[in-house]
PDB file of N, CA and C in Angstrom:
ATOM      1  N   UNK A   1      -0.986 -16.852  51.692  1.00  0.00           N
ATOM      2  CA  UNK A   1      -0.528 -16.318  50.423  1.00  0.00           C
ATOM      3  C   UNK A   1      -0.638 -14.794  50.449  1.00  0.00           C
ATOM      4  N   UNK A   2       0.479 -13.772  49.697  1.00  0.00           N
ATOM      5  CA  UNK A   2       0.519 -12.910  50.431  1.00  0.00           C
ATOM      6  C   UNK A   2      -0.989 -12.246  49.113  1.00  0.00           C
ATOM      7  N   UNK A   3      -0.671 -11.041  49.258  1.00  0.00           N
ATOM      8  CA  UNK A   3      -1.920 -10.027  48.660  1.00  0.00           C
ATOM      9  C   UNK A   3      -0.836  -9.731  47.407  1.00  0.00           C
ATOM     10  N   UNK A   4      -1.646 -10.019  45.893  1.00  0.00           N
ATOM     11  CA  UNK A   4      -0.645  -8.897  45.026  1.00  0.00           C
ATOM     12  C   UNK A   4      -0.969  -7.876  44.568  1.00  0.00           C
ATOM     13  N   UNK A   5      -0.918  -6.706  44.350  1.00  0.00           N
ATOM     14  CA  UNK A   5      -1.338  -5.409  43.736  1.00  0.00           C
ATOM     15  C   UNK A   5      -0.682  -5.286  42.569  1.00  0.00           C
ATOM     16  N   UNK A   6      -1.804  -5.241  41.658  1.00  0.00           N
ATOM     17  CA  UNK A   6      -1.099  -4.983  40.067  1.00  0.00           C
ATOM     18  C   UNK A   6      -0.948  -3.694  39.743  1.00  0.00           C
ATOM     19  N   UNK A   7      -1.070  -2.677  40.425  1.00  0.00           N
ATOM     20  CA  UNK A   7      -1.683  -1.401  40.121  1.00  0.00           C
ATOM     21  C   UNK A   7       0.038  -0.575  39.147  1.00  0.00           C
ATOM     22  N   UNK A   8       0.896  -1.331  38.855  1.00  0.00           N
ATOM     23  CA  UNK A   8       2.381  -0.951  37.976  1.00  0.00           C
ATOM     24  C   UNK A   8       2.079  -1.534  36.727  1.00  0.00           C
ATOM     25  N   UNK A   9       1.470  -2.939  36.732  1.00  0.00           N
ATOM     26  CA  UNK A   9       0.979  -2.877  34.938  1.00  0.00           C
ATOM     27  C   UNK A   9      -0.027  -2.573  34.654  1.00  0.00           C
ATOM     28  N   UNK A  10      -1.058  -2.262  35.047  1.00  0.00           N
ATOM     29  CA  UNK A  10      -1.953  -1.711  35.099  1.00  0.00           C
ATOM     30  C   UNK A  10      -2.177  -0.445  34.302  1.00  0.00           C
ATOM     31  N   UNK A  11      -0.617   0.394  35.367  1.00  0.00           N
ATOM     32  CA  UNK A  11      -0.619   2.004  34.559  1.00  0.00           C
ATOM     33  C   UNK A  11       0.258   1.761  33.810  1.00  0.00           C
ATOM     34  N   UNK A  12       0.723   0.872  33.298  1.00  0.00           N
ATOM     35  CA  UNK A  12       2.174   0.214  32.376  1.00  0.00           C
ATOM     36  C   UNK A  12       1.374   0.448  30.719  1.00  0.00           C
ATOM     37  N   UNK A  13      -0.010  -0.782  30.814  1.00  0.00           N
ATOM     38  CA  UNK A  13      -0.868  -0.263  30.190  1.00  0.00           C
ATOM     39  C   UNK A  13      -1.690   0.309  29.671  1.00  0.00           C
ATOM     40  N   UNK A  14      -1.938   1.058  30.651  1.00  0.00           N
ATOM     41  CA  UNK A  14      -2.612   2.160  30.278  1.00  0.00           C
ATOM     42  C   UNK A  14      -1.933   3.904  29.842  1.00  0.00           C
ATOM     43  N   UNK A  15      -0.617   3.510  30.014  1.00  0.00           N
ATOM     44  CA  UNK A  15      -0.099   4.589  29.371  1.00  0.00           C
ATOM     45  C   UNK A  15       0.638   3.891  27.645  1.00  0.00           C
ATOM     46  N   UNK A  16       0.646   2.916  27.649  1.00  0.00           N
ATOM     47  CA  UNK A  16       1.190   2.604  26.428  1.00  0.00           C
ATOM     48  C   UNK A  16      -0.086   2.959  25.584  1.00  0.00           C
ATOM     49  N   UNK A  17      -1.178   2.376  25.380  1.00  0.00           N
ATOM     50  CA  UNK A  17      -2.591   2.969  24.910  1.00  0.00           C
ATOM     51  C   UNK A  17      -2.786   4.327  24.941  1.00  0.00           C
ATOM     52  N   UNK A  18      -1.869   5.189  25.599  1.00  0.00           N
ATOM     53  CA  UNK A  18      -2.590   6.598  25.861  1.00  0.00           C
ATOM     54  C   UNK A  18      -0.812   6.864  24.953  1.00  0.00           C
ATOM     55  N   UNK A  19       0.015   6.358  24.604  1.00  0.00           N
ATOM     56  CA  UNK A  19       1.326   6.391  23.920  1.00  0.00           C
ATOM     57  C   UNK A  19       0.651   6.865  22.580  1.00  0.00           C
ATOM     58  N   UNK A  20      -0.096   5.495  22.339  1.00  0.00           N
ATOM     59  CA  UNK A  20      -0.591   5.209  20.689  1.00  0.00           C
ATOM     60  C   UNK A  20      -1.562   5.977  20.294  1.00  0.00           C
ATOM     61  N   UNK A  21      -2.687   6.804  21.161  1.00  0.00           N
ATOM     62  CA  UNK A  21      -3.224   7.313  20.514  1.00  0.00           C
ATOM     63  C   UNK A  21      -2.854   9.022  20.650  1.00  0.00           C
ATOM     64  N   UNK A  22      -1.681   9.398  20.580  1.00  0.00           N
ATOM     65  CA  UNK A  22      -0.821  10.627  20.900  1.00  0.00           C
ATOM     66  C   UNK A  22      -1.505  11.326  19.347  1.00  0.00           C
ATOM     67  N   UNK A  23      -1.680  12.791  19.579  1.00  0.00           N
ATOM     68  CA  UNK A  23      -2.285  13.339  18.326  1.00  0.00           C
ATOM     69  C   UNK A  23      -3.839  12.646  17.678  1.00  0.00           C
ATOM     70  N   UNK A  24      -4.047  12.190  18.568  1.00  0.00           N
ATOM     71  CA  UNK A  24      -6.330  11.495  17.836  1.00  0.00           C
ATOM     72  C   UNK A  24      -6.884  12.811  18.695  1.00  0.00           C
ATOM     73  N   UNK A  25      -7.649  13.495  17.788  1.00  0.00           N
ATOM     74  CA  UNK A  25      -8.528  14.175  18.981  1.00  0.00           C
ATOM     75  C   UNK A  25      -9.382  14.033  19.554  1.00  0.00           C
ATOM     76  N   UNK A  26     -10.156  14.890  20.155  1.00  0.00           N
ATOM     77  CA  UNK A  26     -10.902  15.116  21.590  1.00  0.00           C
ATOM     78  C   UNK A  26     -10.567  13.787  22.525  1.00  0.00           C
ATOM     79  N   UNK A  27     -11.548  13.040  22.899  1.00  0.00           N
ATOM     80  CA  UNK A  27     -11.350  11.936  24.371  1.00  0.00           C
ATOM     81  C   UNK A  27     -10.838  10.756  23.928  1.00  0.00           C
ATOM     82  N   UNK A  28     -10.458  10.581  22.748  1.00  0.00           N
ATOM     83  CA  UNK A  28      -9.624   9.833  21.935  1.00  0.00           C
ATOM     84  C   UNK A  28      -8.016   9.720  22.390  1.00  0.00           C
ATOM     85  N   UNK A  29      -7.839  10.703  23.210  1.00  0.00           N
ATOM     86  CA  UNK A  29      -6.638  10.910  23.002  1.00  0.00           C
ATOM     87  C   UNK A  29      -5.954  10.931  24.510  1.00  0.00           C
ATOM     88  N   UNK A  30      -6.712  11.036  25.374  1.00  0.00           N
ATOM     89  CA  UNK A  30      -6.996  10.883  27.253  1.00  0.00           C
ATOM     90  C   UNK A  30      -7.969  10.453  27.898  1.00  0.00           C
ATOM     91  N   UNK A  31      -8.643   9.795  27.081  1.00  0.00           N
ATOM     92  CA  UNK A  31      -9.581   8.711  27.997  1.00  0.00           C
ATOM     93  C   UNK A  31      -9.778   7.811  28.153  1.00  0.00           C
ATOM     94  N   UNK A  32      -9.042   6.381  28.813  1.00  0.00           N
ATOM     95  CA  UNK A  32      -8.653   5.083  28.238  1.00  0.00           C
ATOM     96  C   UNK A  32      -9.846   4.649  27.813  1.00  0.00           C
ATOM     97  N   UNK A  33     -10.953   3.854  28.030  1.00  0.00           N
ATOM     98  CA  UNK A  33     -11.900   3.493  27.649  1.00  0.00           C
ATOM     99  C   UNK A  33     -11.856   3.936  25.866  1.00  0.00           C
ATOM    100  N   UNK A  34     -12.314   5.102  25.451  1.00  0.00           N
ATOM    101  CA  UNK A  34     -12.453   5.358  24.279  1.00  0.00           C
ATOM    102  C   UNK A  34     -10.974   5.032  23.270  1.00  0.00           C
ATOM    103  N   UNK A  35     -10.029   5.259  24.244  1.00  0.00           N
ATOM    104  CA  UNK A  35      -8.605   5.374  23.866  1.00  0.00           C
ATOM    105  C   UNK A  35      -8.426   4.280  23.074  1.00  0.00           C
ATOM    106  N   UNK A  36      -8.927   3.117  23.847  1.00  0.00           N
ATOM    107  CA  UNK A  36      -8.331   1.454  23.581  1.00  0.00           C
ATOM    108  C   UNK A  36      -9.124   1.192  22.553  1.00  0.00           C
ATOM    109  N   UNK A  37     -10.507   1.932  22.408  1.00  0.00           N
ATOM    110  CA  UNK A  37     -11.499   1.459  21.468  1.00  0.00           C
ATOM    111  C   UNK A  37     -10.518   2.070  19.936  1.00  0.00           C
ATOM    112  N   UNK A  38     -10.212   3.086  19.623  1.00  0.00           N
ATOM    113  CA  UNK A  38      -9.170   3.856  18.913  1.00  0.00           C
ATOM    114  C   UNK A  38      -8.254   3.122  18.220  1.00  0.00           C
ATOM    115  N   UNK A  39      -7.308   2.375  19.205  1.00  0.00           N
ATOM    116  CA  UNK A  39      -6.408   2.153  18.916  1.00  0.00           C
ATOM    117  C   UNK A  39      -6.817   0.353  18.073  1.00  0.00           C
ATOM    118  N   UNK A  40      -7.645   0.234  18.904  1.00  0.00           N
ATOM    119  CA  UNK A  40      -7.901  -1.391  18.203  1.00  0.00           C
ATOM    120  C   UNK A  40      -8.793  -1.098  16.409  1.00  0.00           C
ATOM    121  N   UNK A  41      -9.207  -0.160  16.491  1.00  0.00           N
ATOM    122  CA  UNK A  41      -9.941   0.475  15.087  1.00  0.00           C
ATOM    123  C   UNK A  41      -9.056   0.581  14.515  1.00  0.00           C
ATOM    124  N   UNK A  42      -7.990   1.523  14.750  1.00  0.00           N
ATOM    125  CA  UNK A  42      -6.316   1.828  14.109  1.00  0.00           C
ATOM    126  C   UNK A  42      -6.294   0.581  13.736  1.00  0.00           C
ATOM    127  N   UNK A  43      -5.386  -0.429  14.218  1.00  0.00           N
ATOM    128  CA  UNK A  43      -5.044  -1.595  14.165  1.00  0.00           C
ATOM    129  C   UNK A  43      -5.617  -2.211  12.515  1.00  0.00           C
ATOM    130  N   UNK A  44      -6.503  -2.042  12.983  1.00  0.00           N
ATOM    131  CA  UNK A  44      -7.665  -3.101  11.910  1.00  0.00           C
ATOM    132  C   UNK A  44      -7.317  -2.466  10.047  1.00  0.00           C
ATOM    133  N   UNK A  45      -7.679  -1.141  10.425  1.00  0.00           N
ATOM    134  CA  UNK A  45      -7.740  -0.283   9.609  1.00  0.00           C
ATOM    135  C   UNK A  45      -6.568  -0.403   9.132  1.00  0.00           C
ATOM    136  N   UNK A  46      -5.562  -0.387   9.638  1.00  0.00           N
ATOM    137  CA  UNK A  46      -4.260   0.002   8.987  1.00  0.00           C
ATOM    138  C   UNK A  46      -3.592  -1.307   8.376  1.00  0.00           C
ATOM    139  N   UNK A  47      -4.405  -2.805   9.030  1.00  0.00           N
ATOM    140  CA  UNK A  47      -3.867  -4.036   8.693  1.00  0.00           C
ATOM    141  C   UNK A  47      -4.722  -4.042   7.032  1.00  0.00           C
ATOM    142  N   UNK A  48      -5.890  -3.850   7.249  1.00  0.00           N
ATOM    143  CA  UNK A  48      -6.885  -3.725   5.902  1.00  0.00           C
ATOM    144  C   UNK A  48      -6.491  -2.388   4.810  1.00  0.00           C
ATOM    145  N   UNK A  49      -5.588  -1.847   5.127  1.00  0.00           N
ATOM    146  CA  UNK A  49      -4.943  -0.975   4.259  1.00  0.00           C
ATOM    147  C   UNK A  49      -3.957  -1.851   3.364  1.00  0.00           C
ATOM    148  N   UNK A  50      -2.923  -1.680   4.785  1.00  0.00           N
ATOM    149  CA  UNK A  50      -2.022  -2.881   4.117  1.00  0.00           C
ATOM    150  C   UNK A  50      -2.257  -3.289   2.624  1.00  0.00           C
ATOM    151  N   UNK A  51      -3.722  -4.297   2.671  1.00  0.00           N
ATOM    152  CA  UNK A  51      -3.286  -5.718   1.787  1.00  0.00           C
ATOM    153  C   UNK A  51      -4.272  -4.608   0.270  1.00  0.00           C
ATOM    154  N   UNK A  52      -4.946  -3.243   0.748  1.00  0.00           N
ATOM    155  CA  UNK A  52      -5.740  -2.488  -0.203  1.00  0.00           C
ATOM    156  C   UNK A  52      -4.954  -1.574  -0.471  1.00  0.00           C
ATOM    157  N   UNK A  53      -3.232  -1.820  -0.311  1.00  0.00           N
ATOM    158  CA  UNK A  53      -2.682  -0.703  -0.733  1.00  0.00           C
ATOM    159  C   UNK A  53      -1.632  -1.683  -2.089  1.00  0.00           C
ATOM    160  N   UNK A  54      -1.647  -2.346  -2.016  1.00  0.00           N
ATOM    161  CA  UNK A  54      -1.008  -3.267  -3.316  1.00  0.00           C
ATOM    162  C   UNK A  54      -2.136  -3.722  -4.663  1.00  0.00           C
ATOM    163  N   UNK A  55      -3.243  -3.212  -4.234  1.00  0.00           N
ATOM    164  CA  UNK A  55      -4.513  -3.242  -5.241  1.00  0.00           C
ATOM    165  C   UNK A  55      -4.269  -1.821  -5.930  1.00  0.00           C
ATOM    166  N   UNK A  56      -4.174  -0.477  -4.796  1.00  0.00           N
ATOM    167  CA  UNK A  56      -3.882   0.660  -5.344  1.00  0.00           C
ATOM    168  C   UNK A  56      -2.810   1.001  -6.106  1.00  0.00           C
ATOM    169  N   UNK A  57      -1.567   0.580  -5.957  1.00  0.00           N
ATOM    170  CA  UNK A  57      -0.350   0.313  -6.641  1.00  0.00           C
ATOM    171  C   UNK A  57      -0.803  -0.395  -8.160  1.00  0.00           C
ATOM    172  N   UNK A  58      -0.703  -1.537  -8.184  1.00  0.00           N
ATOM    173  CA  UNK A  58      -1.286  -2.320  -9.192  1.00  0.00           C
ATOM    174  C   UNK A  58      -2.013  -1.374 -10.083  1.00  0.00           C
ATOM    175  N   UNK A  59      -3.293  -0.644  -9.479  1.00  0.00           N
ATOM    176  CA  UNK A  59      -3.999   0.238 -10.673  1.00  0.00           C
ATOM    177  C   UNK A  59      -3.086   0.925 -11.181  1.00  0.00           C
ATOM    178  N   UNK A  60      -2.411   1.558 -10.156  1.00  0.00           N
ATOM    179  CA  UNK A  60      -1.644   3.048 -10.981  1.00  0.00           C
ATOM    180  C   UNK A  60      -0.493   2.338 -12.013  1.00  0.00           C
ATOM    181  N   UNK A  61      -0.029   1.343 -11.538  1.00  0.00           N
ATOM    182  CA  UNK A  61       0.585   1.011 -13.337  1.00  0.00           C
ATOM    183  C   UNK A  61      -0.191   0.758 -13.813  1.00  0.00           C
ATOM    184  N   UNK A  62      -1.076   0.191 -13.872  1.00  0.00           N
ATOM    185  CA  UNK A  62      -1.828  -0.229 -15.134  1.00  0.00           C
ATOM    186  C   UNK A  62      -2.271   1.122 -16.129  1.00  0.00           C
ATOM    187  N   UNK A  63      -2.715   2.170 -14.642  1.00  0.00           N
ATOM    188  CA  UNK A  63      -2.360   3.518 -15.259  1.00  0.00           C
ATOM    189  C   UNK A  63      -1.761   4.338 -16.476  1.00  0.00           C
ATOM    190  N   UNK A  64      -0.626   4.450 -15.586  1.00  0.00           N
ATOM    191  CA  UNK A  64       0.859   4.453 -16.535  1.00  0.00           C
ATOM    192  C   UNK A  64       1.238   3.760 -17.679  1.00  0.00           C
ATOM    193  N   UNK A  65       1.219   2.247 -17.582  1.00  0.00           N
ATOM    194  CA  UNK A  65       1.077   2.053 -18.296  1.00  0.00           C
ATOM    195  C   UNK A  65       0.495   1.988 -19.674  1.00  0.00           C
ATOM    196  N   UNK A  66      -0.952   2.064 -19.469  1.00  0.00           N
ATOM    197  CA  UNK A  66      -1.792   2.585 -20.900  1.00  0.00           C
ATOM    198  C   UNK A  66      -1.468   4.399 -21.353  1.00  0.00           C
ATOM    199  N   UNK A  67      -1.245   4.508 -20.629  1.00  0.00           N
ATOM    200  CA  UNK A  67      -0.385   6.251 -21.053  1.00  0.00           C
ATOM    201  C   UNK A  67       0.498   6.069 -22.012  1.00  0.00           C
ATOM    202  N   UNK A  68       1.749   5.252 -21.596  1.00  0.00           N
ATOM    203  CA  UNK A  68       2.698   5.455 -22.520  1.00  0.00           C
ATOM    204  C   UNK A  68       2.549   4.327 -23.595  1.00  0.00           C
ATOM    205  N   UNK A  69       1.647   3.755 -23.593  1.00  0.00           N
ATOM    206  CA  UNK A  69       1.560   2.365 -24.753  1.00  0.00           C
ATOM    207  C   UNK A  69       0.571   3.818 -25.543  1.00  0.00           C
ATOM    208  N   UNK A  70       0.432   4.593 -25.416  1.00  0.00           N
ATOM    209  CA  UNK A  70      -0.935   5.135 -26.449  1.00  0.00           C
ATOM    210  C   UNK A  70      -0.058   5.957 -27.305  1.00  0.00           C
ATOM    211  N   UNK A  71       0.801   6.282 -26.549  1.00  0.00           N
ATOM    212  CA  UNK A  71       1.675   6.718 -27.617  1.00  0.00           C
ATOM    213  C   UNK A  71       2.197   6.064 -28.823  1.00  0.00           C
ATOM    214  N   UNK A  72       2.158   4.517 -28.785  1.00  0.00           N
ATOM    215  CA  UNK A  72       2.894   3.681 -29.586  1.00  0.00           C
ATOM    216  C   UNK A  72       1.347   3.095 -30.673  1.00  0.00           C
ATOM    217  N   UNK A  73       0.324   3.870 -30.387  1.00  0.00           N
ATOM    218  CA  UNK A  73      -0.808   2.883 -31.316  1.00  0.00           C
ATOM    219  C   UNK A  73      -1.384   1.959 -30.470  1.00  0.00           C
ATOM    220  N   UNK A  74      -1.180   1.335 -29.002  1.00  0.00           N
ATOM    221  CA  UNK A  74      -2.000   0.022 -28.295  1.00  0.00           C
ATOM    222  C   UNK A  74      -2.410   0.696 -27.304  1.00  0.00           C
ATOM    223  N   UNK A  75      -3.697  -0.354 -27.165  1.00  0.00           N
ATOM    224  CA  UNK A  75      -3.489   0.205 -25.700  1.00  0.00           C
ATOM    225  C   UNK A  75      -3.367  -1.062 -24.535  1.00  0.00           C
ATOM    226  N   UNK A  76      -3.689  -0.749 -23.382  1.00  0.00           N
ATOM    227  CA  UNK A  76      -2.700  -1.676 -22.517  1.00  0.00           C
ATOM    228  C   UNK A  76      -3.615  -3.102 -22.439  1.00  0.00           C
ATOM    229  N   UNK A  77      -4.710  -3.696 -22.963  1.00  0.00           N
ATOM    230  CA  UNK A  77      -4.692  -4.898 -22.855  1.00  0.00           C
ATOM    231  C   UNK A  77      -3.903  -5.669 -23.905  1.00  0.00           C
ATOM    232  N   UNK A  78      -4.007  -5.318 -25.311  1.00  0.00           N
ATOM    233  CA  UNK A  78      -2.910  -5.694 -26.196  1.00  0.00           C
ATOM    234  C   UNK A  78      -1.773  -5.509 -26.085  1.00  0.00           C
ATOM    235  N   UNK A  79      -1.388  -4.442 -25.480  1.00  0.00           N
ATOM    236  CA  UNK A  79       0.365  -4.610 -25.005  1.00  0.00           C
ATOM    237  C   UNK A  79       0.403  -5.235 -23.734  1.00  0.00           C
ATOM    238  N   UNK A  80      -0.021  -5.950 -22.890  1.00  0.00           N
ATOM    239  CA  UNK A  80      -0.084  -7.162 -22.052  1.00  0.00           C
ATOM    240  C   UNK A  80      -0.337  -8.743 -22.752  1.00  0.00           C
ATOM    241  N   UNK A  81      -1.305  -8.597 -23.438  1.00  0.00           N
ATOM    242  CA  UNK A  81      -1.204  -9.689 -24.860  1.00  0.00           C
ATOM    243  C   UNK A  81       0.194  -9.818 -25.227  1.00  0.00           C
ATOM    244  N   UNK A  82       0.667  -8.717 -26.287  1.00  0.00           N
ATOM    245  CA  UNK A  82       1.514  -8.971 -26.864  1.00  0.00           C
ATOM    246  C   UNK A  82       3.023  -9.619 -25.936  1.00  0.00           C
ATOM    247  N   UNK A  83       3.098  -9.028 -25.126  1.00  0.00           N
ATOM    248  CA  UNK A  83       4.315  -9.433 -23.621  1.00  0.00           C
ATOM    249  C   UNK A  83       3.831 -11.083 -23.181  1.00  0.00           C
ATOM    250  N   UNK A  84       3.157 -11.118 -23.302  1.00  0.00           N
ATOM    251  CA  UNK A  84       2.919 -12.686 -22.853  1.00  0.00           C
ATOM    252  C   UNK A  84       2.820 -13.481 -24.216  1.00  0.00           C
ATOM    253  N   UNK A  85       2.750 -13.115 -25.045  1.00  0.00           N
ATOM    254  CA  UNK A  85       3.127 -13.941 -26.470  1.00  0.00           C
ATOM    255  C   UNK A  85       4.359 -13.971 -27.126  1.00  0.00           C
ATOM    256  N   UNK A  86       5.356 -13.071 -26.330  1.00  0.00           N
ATOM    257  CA  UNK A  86       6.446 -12.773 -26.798  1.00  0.00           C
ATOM    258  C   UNK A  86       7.088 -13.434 -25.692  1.00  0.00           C
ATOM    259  N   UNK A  87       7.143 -13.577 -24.653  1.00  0.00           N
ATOM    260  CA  UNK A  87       7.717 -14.374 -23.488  1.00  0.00           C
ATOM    261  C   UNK A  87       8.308 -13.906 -22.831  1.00  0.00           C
ATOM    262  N   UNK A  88       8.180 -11.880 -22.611  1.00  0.00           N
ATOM    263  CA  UNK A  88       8.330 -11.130 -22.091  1.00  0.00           C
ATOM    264  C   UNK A  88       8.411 -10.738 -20.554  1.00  0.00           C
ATOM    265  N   UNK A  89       8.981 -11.471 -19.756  1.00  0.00           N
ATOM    266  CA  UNK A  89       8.035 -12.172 -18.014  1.00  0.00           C
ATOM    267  C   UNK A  89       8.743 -10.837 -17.476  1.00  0.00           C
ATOM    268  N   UNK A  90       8.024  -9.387 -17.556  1.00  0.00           N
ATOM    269  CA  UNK A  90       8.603  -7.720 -17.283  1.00  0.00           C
ATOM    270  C   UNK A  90       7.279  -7.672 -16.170  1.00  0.00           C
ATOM    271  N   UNK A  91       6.970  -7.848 -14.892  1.00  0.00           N
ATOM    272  CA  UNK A  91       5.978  -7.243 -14.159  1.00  0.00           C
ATOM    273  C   UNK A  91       5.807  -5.932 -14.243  1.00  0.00           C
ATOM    274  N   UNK A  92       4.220  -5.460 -13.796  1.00  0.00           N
ATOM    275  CA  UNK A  92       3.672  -3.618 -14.175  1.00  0.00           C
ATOM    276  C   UNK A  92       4.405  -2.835 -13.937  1.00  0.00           C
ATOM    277  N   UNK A  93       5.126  -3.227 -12.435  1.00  0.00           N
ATOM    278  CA  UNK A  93       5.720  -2.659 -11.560  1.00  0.00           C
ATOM    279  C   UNK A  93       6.800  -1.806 -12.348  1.00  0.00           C
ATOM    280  N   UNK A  94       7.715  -2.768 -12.723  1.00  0.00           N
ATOM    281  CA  UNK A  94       8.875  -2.829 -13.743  1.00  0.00           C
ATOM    282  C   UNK A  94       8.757  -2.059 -14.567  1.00  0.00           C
ATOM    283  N   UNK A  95       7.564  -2.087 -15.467  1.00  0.00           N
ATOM    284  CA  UNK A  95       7.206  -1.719 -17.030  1.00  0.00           C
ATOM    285  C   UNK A  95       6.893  -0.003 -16.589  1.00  0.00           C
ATOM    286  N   UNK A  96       5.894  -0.143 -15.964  1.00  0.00           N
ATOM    287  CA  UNK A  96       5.552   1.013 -15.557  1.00  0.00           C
ATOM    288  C   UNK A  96       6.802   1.868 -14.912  1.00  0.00           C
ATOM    289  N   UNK A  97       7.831   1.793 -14.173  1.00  0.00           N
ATOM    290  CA  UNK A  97       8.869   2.672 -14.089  1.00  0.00           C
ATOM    291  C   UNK A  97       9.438   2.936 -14.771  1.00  0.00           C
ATOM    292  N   UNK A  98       9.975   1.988 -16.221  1.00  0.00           N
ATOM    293  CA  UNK A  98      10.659   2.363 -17.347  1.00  0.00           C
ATOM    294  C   UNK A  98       9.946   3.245 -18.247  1.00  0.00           C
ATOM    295  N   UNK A  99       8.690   3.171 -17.788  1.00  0.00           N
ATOM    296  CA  UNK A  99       7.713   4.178 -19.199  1.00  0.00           C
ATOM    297  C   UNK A  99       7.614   5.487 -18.611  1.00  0.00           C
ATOM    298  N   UNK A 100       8.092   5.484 -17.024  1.00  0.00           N
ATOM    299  CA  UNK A 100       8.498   6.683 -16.765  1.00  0.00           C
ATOM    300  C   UNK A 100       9.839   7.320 -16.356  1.00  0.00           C
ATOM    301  N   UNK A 101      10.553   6.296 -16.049  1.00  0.00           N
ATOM    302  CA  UNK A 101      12.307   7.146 -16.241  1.00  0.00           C
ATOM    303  C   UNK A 101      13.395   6.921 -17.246  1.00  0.00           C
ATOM    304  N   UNK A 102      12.536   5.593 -18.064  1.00  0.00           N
ATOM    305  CA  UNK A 102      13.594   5.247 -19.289  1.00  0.00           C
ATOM    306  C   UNK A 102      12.919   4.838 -19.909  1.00  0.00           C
ATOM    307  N   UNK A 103      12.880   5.928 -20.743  1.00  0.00           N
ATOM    308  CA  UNK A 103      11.719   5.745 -22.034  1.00  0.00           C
ATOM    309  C   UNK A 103      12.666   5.129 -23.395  1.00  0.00           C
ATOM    310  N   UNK A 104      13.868   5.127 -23.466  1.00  0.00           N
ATOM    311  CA  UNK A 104      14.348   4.720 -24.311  1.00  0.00           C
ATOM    312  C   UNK A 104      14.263   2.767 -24.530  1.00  0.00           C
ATOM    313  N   UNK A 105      14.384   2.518 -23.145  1.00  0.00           N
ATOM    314  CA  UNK A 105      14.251   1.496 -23.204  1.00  0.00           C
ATOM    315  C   UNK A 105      13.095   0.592 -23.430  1.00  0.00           C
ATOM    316  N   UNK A 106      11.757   1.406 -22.855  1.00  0.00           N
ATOM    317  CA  UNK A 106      10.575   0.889 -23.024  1.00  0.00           C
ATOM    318  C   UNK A 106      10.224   0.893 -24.436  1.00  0.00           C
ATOM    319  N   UNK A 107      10.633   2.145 -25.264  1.00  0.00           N
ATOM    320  CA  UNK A 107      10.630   2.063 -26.566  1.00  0.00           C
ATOM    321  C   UNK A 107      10.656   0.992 -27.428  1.00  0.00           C
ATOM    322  N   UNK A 108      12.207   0.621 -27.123  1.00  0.00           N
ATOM    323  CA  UNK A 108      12.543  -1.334 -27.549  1.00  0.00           C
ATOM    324  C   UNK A 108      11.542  -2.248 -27.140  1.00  0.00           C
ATOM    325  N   UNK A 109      11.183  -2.309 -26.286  1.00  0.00           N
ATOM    326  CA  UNK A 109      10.016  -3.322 -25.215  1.00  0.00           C
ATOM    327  C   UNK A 109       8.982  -3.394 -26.127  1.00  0.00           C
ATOM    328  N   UNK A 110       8.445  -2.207 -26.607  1.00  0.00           N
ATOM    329  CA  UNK A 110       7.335  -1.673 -27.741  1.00  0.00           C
ATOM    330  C   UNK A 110       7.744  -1.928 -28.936  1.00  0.00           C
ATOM    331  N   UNK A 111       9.005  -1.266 -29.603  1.00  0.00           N
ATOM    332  CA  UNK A 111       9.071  -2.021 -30.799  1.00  0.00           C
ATOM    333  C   UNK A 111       9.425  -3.567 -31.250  1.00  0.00           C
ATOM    334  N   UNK A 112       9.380  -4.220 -29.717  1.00  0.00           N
ATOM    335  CA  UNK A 112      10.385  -5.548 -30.029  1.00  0.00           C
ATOM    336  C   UNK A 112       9.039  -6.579 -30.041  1.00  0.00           C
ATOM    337  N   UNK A 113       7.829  -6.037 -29.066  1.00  0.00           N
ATOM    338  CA  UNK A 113       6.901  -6.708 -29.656  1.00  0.00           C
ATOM    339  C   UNK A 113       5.599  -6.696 -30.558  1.00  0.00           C
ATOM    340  N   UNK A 114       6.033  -5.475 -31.460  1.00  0.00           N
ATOM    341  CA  UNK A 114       4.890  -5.113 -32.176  1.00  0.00           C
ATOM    342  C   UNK A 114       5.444  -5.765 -33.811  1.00  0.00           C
TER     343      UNK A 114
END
């Protein structure tokens, strides 16, 4: 059986790892060992962002939202009350962009369930 030498994926991989951590500084950034440790931290980090970046979203309407309900006299747990007693099915997402680029409309939203 003959002899195989891997030594082409080898540096196949080890330059894709030295790809990903392009711009990390000091030995982060040319030293595989530390390199790979880097990039698998990246990984993690950025997957656990991910699912903690739709928590951060979520606040900031809720944000927004109690901003522009204070203008109207409520504040935002009663104008979430009132939307679910009215049968209002408008997600934050939604609500919260209209209370900031179309205020005319959110207006109605506000007077329709107060």
């Amino acid at each position: 059986m003959p002899r195989i030498k891997r030594g082409i994926l080898h540096l196949k991989k080890r330059r894709s790892i030295l790809k990903k951590t392009k711009g990390y500084k000091w030995g982060r950034k040319k030293l595989i060992r530390v390199a790979s440790t880097a990039v698998k931290k990246a990984g993690v980090h950025a997957y656990v962002d991910r699912k903690d970046k739709k928590g951060v979203n979520r606040r900031l309407w809720q944000i927004k939202l109690n901003a522009a309900v204070r203008a109207y006299d409520l504040s935002y747990s009663r104008f979430i009350d009132k939307l679910k007693k009215n049968n209002i099915e408008l997600d934050r997402k939604v609500l919260a962009d209209m209370a900031e680029h179309n205020s005319a409309a959110f207006a109605k939203i506000v007077e329709k369930i107060k």
